[in-house]
C-alpha atoms as a PDB file:
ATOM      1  CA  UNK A   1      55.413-191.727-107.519  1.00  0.00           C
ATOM      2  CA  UNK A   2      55.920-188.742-109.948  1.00  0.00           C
ATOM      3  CA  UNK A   3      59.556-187.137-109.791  1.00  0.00           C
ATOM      4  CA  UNK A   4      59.285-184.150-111.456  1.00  0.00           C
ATOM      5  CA  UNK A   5      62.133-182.016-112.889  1.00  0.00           C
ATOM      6  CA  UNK A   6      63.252-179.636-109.787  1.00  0.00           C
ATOM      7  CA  UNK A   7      62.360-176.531-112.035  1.00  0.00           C
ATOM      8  CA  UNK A   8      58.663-176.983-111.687  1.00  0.00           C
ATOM      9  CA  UNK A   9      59.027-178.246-107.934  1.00  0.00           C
ATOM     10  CA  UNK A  10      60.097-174.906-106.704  1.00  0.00           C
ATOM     11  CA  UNK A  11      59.248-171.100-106.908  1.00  0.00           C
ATOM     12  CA  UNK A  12      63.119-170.362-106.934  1.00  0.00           C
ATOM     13  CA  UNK A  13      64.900-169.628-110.500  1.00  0.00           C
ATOM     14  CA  UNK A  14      68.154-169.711-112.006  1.00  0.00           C
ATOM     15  CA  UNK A  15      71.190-170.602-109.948  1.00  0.00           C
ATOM     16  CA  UNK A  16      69.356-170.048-106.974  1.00  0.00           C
ATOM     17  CA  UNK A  17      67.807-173.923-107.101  1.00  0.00           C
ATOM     18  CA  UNK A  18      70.175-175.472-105.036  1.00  0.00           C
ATOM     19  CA  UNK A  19      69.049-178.973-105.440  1.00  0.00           C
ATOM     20  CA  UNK A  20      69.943-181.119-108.610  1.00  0.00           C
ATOM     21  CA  UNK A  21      67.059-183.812-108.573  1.00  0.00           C
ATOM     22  CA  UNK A  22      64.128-185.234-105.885  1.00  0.00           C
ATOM     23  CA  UNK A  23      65.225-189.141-105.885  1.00  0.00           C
ATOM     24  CA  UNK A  24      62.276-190.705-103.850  1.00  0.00           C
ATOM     25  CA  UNK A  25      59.184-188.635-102.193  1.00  0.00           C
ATOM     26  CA  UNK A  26      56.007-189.773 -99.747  1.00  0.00           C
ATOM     27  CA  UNK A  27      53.513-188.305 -97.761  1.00  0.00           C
ATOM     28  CA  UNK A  28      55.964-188.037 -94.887  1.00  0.00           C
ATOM     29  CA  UNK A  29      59.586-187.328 -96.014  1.00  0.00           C
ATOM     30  CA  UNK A  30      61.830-186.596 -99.400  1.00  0.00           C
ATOM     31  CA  UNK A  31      65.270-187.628-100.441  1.00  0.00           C
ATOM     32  CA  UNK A  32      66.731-185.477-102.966  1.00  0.00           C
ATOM     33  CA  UNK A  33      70.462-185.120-104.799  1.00  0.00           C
ATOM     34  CA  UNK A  34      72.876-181.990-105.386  1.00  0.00           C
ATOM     35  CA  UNK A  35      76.623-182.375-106.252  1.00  0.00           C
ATOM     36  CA  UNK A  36      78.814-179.717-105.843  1.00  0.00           C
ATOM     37  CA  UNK A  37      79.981-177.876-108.608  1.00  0.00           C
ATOM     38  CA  UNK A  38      82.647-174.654-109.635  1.00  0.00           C
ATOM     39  CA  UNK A  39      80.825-172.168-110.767  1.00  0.00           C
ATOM     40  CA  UNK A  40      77.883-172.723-109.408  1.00  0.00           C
ATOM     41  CA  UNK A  41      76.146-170.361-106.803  1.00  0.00           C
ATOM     42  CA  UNK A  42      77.875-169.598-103.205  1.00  0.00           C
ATOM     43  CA  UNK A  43      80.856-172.007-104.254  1.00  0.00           C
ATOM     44  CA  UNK A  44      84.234-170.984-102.701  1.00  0.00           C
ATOM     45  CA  UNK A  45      87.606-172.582-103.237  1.00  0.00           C
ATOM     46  CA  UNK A  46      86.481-175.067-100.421  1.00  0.00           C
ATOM     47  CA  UNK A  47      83.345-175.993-101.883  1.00  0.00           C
ATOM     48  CA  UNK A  48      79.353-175.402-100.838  1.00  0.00           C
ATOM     49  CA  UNK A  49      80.383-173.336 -97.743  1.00  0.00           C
ATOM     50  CA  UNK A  50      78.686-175.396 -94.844  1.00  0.00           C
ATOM     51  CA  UNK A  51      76.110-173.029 -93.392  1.00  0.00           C
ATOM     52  CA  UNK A  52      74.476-173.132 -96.912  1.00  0.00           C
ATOM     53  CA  UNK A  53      73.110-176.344 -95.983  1.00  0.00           C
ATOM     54  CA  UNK A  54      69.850-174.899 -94.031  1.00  0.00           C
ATOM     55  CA  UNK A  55      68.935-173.590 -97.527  1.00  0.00           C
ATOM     56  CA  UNK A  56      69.493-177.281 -99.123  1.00  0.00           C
ATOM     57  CA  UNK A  57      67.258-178.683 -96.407  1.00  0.00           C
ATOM     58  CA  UNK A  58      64.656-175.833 -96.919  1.00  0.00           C
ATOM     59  CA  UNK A  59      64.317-175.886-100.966  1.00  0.00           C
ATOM     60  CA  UNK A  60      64.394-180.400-100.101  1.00  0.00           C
ATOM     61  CA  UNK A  61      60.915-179.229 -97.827  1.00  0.00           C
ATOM     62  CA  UNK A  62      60.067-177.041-100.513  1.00  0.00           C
ATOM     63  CA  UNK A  63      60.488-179.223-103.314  1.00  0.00           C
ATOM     64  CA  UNK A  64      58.471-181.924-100.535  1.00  0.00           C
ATOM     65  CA  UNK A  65      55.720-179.354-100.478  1.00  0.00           C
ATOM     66  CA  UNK A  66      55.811-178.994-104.510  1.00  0.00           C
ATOM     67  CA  UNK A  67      55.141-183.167-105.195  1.00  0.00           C
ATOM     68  CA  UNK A  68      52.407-182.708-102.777  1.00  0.00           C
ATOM     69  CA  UNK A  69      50.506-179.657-104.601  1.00  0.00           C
ATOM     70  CA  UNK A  70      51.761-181.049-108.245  1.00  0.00           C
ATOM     71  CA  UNK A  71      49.992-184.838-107.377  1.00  0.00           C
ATOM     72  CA  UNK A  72      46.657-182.966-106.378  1.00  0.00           C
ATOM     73  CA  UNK A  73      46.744-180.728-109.257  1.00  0.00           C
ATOM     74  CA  UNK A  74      47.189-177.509-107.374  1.00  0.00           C
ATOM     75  CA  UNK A  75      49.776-174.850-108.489  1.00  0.00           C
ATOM     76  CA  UNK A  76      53.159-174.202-106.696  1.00  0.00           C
ATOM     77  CA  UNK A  77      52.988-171.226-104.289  1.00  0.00           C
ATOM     78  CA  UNK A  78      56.840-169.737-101.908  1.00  0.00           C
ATOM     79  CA  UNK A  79      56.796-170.560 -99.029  1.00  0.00           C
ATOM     80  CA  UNK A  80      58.465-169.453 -95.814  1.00  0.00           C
ATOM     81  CA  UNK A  81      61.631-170.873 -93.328  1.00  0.00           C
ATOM     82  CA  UNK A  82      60.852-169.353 -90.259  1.00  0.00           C
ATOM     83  CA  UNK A  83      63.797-170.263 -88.483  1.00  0.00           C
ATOM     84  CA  UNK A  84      65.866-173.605 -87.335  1.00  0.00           C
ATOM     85  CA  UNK A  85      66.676-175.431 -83.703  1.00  0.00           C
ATOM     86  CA  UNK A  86      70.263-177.027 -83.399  1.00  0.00           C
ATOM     87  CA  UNK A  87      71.530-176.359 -86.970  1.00  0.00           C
ATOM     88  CA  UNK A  88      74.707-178.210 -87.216  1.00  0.00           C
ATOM     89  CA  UNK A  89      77.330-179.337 -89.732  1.00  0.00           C
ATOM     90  CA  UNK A  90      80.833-181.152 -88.854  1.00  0.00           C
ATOM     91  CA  UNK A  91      82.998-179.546 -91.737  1.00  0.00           C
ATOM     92  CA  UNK A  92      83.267-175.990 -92.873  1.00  0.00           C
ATOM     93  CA  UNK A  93      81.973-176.554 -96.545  1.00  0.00           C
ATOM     94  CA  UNK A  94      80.771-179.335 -98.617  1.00  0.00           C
ATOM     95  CA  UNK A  95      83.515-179.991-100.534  1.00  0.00           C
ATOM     96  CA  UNK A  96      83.391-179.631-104.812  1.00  0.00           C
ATOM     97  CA  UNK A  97      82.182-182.654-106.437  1.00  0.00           C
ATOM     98  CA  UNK A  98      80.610-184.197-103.749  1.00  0.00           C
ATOM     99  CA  UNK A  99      77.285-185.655-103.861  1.00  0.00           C
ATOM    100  CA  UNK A 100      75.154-184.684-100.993  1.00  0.00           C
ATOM    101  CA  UNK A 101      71.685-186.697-100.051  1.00  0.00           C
ATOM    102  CA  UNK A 102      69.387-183.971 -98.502  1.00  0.00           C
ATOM    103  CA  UNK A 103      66.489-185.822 -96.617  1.00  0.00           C
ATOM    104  CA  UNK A 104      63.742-183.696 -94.744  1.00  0.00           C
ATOM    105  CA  UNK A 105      61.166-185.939 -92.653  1.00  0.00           C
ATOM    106  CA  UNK A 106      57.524-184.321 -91.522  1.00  0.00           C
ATOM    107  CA  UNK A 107      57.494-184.198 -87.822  1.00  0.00           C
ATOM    108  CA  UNK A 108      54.189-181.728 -87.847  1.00  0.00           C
ATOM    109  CA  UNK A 109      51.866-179.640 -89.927  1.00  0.00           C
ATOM    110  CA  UNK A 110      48.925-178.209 -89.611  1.00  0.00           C
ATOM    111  CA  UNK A 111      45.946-176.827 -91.684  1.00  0.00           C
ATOM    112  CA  UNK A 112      46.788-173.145 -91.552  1.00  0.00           C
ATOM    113  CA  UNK A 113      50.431-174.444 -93.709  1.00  0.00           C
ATOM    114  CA  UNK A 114      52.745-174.207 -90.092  1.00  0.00           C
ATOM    115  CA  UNK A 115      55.219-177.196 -90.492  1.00  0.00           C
ATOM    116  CA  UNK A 116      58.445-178.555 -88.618  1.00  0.00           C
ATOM    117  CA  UNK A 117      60.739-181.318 -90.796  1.00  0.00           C
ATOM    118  CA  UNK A 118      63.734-182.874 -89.321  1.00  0.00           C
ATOM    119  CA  UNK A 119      66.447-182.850 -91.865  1.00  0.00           C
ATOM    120  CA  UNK A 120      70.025-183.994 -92.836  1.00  0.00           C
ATOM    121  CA  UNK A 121      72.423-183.141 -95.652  1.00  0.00           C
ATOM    122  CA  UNK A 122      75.202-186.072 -96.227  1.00  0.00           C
ATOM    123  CA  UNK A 123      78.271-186.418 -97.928  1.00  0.00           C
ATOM    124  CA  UNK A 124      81.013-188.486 -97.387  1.00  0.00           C
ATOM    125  CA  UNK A 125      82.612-187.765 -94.119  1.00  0.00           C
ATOM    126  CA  UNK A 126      80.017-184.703 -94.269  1.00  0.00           C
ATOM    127  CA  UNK A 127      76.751-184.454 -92.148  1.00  0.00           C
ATOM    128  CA  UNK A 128      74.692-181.530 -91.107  1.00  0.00           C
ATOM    129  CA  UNK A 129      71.522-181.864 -89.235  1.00  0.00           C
ATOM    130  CA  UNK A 130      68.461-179.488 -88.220  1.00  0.00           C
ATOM    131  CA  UNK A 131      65.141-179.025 -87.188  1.00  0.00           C
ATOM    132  CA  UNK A 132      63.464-176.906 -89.882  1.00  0.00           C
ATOM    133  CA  UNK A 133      60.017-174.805 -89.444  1.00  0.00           C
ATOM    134  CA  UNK A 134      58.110-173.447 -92.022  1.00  0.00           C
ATOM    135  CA  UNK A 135      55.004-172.136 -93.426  1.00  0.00           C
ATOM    136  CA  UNK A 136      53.043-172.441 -96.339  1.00  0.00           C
ATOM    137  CA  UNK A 137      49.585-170.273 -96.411  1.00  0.00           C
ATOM    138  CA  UNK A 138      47.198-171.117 -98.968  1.00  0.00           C
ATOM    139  CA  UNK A 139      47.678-167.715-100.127  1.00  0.00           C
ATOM    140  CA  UNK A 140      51.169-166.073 -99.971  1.00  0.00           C
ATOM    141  CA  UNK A 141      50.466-162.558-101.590  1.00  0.00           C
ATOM    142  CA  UNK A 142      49.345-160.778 -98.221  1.00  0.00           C
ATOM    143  CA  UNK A 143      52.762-162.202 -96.423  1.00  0.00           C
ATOM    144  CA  UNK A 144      54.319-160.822 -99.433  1.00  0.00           C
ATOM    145  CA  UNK A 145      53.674-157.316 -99.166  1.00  0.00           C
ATOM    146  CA  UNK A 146      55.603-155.639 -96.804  1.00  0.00           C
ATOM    147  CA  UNK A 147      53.192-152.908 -95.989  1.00  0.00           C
ATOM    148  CA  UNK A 148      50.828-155.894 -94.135  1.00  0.00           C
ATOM    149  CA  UNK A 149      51.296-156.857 -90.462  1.00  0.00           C
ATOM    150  CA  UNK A 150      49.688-159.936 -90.515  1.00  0.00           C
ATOM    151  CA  UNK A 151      49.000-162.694 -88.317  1.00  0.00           C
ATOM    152  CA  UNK A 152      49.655-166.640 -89.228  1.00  0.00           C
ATOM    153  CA  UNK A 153      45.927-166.972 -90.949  1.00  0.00           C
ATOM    154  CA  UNK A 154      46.923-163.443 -93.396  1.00  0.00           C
ATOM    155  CA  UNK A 155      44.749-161.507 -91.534  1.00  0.00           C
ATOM    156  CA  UNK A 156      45.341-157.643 -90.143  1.00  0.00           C
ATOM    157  CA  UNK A 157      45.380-157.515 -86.604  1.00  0.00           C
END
């Protein structure tokens, strides 16, 4: 198992990679690291403001999707969070210096890049759960342009 440095994992940049590290990875699920920080991006006085979570478990399925296309020698391509079921978190934020465990398990995907993941963020006395679905087409660059109505295979209806 390759863990590669987050940077080259995701198509994000910058302080918008939310995640710190990937700590273990499969075919199935990934475990990765961030601890809360001042001065880092969407901090408040509380810490990591707790809705933010649905983006830590969507860049953990990202950075799933980027260990897949990295071992098979393919090139990282965005993806796409199409929405969540039953998002919820038991604190307001994530408080600073805490180290949260972001885990997001395959529950489905399918050859045209459609996926669900069931995911957690934890912290102590922290949790946040969700149901996460997402797609990743082989080719982005038509879902991209917002002058395309697409369907799900990137074709005009």
């Amino acid at each position: 198992m390759t863990l590669w440095p987050i940077e080259q994992l995701l198509p994000h940049a910058g302080r918008m990679i939310l995640l710190d590290r990937v700590v273990e990875w499969d075919a199935e699920r990934i475990v990765c690291e961030r601890v809360i920080r001042k001065g880092d991006a969407f901090i408040e006085a509380s810490g990591l403001p707790g809705w933010a979570g649905i983006e830590l478990m969507a860049q953990a399925i990202a950075a799933w999707n980027g260990c897949q296309v990295l071992a098979a020698g393919g090139a990282i391509r965005p993806g796409f969070l199409l929405g969540s079921r039953s998002y919820r978190v038991d604190a307001d934020a994530f408080p600073n210096g805490a180290k949260l465990v972001i885990e997001a398990l395959r529950t489905f995907h399918d050859e045209d890049g459609m996926g669900s993941f069931s995911c957690t963020v934890d912290a102590q006395g922290v949790h946040a759960e969700a149901r996460l679905t997402v797609f990743s087409p082989p080719d982005p660059t038509p879902f991209l342009d917002p002058r395309n109505t697409l369907d799900s295979k990137g074709t005009a209806p």
